[in-house]
Protein backbone atom coordinates (compact mmCIF):
# COMPACT_ATOMS: atom_id res chain seq x y z
CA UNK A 1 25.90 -33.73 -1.22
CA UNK A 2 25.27 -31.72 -4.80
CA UNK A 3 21.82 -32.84 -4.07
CA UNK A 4 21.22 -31.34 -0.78
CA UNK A 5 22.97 -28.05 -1.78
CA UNK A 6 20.49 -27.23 -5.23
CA UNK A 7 17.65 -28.48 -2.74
CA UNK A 8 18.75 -25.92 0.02
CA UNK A 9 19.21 -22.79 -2.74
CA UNK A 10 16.14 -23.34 -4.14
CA UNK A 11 14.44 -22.94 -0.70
CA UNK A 12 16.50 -19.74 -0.39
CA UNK A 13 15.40 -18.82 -3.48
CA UNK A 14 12.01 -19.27 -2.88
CA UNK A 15 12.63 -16.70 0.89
CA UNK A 16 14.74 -14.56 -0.72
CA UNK A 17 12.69 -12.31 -2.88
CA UNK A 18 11.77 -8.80 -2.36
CA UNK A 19 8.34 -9.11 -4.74
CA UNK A 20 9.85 -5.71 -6.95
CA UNK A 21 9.11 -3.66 -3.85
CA UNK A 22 13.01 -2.70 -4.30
CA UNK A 23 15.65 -1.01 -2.29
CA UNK A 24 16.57 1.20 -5.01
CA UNK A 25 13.26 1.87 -7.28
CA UNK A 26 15.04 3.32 -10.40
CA UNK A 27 13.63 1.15 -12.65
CA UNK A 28 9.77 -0.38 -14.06
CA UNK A 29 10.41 -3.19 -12.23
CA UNK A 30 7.21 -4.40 -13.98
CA UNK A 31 8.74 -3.76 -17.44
CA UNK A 32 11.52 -5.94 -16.31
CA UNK A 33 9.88 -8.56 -15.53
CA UNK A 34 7.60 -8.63 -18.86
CA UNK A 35 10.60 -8.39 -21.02
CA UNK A 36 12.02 -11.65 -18.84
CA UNK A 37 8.90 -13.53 -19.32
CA UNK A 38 9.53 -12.37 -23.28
CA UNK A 39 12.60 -14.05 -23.46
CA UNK A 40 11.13 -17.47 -21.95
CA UNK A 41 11.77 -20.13 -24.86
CA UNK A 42 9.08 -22.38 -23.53
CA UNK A 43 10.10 -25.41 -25.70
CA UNK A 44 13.64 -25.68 -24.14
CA UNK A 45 12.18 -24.49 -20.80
CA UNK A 46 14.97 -21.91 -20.57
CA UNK A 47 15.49 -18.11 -21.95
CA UNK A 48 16.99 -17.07 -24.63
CA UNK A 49 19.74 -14.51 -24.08
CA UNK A 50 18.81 -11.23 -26.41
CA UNK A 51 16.28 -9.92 -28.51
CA UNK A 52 18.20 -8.40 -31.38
CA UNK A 53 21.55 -8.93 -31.92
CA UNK A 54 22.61 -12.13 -33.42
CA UNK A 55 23.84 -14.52 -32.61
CA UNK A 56 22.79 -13.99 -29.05
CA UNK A 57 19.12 -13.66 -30.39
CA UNK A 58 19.43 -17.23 -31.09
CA UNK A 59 20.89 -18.32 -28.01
CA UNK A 60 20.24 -20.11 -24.84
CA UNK A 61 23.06 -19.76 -22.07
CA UNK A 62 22.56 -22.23 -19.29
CA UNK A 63 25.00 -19.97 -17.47
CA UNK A 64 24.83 -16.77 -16.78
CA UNK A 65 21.50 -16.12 -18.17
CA UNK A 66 19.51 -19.10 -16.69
CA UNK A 67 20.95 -19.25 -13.24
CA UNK A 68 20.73 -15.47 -12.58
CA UNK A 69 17.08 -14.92 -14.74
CA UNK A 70 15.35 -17.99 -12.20
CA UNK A 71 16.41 -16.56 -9.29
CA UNK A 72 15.46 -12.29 -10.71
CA UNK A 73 11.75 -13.80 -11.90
CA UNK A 74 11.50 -15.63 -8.45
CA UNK A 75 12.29 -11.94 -7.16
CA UNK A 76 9.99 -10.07 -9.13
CA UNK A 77 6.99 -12.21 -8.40
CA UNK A 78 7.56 -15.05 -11.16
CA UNK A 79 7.33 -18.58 -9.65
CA UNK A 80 6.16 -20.39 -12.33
CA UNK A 81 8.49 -19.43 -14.77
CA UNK A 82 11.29 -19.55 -12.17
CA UNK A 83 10.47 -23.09 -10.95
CA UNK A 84 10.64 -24.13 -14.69
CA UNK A 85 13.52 -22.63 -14.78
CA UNK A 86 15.00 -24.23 -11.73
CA UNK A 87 13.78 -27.40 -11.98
CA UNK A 88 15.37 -27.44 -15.98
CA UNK A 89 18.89 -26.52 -14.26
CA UNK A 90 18.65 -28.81 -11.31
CA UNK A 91 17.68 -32.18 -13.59
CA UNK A 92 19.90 -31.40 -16.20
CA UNK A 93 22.69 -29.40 -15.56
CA UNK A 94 23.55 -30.22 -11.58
CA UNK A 95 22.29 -26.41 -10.99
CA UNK A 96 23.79 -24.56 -13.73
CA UNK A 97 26.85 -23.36 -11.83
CA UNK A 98 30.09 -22.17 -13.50
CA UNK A 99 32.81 -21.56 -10.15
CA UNK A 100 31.55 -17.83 -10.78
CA UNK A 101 27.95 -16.62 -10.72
CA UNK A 102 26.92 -18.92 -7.70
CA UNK A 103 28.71 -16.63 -5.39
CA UNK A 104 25.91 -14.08 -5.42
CA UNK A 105 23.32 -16.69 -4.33
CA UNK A 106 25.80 -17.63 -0.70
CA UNK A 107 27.69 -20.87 -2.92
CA UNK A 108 31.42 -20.66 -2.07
CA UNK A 109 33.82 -20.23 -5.19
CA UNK A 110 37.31 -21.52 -6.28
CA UNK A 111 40.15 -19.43 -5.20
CA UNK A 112 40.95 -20.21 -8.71
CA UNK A 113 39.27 -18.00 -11.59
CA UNK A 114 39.73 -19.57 -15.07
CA UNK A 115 38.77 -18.21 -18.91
CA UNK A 116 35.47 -19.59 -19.96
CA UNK A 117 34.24 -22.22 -22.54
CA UNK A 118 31.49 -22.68 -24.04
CA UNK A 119 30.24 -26.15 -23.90
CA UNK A 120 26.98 -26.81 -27.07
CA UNK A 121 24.34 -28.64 -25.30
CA UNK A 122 22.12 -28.68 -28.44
CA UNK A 123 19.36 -26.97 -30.54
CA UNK A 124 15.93 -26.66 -30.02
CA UNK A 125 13.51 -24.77 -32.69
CA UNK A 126 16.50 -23.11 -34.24
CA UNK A 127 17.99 -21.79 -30.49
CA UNK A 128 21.68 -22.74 -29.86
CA UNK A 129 22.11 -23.76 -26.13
CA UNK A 130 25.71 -23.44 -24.73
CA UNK A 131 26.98 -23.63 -21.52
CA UNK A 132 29.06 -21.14 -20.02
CA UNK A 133 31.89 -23.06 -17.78
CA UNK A 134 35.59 -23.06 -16.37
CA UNK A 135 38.22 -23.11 -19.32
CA UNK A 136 41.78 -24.57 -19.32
CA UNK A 137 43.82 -21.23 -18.43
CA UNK A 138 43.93 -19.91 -14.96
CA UNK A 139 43.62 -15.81 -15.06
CA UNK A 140 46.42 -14.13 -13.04
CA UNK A 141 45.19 -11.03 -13.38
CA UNK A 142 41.61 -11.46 -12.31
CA UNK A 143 41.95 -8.17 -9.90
CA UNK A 144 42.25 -5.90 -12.92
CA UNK A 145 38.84 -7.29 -14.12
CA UNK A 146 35.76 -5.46 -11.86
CA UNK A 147 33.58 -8.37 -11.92
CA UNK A 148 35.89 -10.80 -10.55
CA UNK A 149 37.01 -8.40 -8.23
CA UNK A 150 33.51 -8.45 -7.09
CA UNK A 151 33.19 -12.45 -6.83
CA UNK A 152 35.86 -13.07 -4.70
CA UNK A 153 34.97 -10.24 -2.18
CA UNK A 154 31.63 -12.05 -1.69
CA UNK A 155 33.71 -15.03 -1.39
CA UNK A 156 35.58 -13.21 1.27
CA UNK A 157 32.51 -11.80 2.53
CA UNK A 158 31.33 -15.25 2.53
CA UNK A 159 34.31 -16.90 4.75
CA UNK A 160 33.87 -14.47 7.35
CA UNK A 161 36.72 -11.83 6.06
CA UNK A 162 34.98 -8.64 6.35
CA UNK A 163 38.33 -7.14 5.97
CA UNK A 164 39.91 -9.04 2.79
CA UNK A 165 36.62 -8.21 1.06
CA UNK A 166 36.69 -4.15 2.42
CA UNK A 167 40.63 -4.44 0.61
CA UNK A 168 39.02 -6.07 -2.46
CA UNK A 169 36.22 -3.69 -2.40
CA UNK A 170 38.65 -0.44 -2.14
CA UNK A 171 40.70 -2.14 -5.25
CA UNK A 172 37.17 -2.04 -7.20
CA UNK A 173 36.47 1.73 -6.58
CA UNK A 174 40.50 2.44 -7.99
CA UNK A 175 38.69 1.53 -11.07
CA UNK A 176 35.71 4.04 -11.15
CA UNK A 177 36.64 6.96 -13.13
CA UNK A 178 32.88 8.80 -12.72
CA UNK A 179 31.63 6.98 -15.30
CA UNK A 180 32.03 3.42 -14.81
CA UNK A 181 34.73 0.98 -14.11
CA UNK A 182 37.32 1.28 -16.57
CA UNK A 183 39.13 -2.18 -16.37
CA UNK A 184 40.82 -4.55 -18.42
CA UNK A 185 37.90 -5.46 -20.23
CA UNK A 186 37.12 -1.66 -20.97
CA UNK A 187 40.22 -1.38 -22.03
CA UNK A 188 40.09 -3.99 -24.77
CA UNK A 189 36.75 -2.95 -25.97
CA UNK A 190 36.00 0.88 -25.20
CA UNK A 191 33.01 0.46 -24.22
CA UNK A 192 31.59 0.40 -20.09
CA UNK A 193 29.13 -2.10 -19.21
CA UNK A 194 26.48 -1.77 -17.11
CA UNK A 195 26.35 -5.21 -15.54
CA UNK A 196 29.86 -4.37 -13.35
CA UNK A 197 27.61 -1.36 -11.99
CA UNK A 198 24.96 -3.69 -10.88
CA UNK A 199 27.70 -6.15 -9.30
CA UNK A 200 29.31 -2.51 -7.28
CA UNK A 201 26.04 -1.77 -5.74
CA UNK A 202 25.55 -5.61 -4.79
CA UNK A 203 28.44 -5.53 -3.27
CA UNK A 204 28.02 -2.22 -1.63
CA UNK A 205 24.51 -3.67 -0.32
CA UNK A 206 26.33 -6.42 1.07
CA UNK A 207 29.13 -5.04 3.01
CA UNK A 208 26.98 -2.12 4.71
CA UNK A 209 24.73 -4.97 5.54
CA UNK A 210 27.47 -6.85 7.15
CA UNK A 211 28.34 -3.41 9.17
CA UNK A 212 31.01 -2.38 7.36
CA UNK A 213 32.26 1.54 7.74
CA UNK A 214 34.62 1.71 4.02
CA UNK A 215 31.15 1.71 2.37
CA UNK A 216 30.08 4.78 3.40
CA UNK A 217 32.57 6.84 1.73
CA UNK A 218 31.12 6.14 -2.09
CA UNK A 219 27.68 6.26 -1.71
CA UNK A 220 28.45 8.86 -4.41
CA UNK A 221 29.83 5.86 -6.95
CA UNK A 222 26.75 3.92 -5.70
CA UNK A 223 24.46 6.85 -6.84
CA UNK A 224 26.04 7.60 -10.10
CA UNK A 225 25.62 3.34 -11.01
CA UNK A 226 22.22 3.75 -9.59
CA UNK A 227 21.47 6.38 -12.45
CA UNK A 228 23.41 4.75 -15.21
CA UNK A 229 21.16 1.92 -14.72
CA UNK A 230 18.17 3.87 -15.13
CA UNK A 231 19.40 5.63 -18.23
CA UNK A 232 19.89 2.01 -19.83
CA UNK A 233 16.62 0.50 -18.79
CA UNK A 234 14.84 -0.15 -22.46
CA UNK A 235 11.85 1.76 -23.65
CA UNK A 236 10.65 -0.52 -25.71
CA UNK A 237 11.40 -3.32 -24.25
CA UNK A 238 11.47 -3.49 -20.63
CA UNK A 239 15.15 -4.82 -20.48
CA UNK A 240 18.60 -3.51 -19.41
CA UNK A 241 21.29 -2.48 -22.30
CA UNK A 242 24.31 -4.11 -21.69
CA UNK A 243 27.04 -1.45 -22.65
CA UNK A 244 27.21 2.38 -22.34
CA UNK A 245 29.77 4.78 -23.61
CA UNK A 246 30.44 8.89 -22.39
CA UNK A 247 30.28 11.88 -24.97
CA UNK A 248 30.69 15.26 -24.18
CA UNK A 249 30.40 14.19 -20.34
CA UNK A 250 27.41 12.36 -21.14
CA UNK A 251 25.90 8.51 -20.43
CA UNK A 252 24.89 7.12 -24.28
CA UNK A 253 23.62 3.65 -23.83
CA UNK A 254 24.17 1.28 -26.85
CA UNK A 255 24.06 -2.64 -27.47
CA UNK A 256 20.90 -5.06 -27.42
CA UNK A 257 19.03 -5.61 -23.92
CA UNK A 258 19.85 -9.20 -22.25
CA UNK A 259 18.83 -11.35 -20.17
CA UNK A 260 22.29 -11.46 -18.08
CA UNK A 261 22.81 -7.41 -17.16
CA UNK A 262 19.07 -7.61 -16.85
CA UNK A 263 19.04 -10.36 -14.15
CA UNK A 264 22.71 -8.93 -12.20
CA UNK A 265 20.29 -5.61 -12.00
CA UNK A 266 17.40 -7.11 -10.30
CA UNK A 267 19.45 -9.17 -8.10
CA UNK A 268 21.36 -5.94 -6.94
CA UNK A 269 18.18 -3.35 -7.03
CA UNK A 270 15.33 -5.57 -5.74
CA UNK A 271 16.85 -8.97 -3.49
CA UNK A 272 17.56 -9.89 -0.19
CA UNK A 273 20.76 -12.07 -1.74
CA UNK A 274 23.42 -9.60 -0.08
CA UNK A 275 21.78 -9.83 3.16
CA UNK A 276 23.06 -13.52 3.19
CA UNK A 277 26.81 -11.96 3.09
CA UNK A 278 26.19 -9.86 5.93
CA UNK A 279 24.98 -13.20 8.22
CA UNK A 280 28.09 -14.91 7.53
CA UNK A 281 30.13 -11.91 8.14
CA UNK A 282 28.67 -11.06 11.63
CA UNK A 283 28.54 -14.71 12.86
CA UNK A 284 32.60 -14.49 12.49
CA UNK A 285 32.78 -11.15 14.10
CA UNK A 286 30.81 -12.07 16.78
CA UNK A 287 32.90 -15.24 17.25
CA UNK A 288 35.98 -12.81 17.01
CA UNK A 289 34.58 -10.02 19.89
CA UNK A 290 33.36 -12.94 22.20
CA UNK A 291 37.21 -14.78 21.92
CA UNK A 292 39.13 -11.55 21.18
CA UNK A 293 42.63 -12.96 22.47
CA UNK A 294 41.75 -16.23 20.74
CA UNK A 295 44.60 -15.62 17.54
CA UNK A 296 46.97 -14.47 19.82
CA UNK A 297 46.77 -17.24 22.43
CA UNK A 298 46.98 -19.84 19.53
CA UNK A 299 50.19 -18.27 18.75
CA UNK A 300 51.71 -18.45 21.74
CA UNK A 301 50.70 -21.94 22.50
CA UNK A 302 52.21 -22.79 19.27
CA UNK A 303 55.36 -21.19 20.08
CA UNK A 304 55.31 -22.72 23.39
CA UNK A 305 55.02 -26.28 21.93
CA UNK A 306 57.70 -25.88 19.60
CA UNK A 307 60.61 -23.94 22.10
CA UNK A 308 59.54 -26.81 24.33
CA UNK A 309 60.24 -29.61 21.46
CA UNK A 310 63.39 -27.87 20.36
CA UNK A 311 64.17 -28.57 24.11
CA UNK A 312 63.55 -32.11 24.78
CA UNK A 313 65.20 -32.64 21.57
CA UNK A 314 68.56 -31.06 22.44
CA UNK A 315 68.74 -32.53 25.70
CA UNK A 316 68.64 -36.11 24.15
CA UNK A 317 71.29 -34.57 21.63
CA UNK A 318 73.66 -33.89 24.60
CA UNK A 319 72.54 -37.02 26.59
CA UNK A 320 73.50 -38.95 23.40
CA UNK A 321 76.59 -37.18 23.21
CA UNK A 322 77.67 -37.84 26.91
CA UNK A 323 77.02 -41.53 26.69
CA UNK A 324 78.90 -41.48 23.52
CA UNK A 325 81.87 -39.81 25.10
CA UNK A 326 81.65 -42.66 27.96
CA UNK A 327 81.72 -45.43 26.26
CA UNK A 328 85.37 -44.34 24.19
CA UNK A 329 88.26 -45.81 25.78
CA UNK A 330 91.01 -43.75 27.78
């Protein structure tokens, strides 16, 4: 069954890509995709994760990095590199999936969200590969953190709950303060990163794809990510800076470019992955407006069947009772 699901994302992989045309062209999506091809580690077949700061310089994540950089090269017009990629995950690593990041590519999550591990694979030419996966704890709190947030409304979105995701999606914008989303995580570190802006305006994408009416009041949110994004695109390097901070009312990027916020960026900007969202989440509505009474008349027959137990029980109660009172003697 694992089989048949990597072999049907990779064909949606291959259909999915815009080819950099984008939907929001804020970016050199050209730069982008040299500084990906940069990062390509061709010995361990995978990317490494940054370019300056160590350790992460020295490091190969099969997740995030690898599962979200195949599927933003495949996107930008990469299918060598990608199918490399892909193939690497697929043989040795059952896809690369971690109960998180698959969401964005139409793979149902747990309901579950746990802290992370890192798992060492191994070393290759002096590059540490470790693999991002579920830890021991469960997090309670996931709502306070944006990007889970974001996760399980495409989960929702997903299932068919257009409406559990629109809640989840309103609970995200409490969060935006007009300069980014200032969450749990923000609040431990100070700093706003610029991957949760991607993951607002995939979401966005996908629930105005899937007709939904909440999106249209903060198109203004949308906008502002949309320009944060272009103020952390790197100049030298092609890649997206993973953190930002605001002085004096003003966006100052900071930390090393990666691979991750780089590939959550193209995914948002330049793919047709929220469109798959916006299938599921019509097929249920139309299901819904073709069987509108369907909910309620399950109800009812429910209630029906049980008065109608609670019935037939009580009568052989009182039959049991009479025969009972029959048989005592005078």
């Amino acid at each position: 069954m694992k089989v048949l699901v990597i072999s049907v994302l990779m064909l949606v992989t291959l259909f999915s890509g815009a080819h950099a045309h984008g939907v929001y062209s804020v970016i050199d999506a050209q730069r982008v995709l040299m500084f990906l091809r940069s990062q390509y580690i061709g010995e361990a077949g995978l990317l490494r994760a940054a370019v300056r700061a160590y350790p992460d310089n020295m490091t190969i994540y099969v997740a995030n990095d690898n599962v979200l950089a195949a599927r933003a090269l495949m996107v930008l017009g990469d299918m060598d590199i990608s199918r490399r990629i892909l193939t690497k995950l697929n043989s040795e690593y059952g896809g690369g999936f971690n109960s998180r990041i698959e969401v964005l590519f139409g793979v149902d999550i747990p309901d579950v969200f746990y802290t992370v591990k890192y798992e060492y694979i191994g070393e290759v030419n002096g590059y540490v590969i470790l693999y991002e996966k579920p830890g021991d704890r469960t997090i309670e709190n996931w709502y306070e953190y944006a990007d889970l947030v974001v996760y399980r409304a495409l989960n929702r979105l997903l299932r068919g709950s257009r409406p559990h995701a629109e809640l989840l999606f309103l609970n995200l914008t409490r969060m935006w303060n007009g300069y980014g989303f200032r969450d749990k995580a923000y609040e431990a570190v100070g700093v706003y990163s610029t991957y949760k802006c991607a993951l607002f305006i995939y979401l966005h994408r996908a629930l105005e794809a899937a007709g939904s009416d909440v999106v249209e009041d903060y198109v203004y949110v949308r906008n502002k990510c949309l320009e944060i994004i272009a103020l952390a695109q790197d100049p030298e390097t092609g890649g997206i800076r993973t953190d930002y901070r605001v002085v004096n009312d003003k966006i100052i990027t900071e930390g090393d470019v990666n691979v991750e916020t780089t590939s959550i960026v193209v995914l948002a900007l330049y793919s047709d992955y929220p469109l798959l969202f916006s299938r599921r989440a019509r097929q249920a509505s139309s299901v819904a407006e073709a069987y509108p009474l369907a909910e309620s008349v399950a109800y009812v027959v429910l209630i029906a069947a049980l008065i109608a137990f609670t019935y037939r029980f009580m009568l052989k109660l009182i039959k049991a009772h009479h025969t009972s009172s029959s048989l005592k003697p005078s």
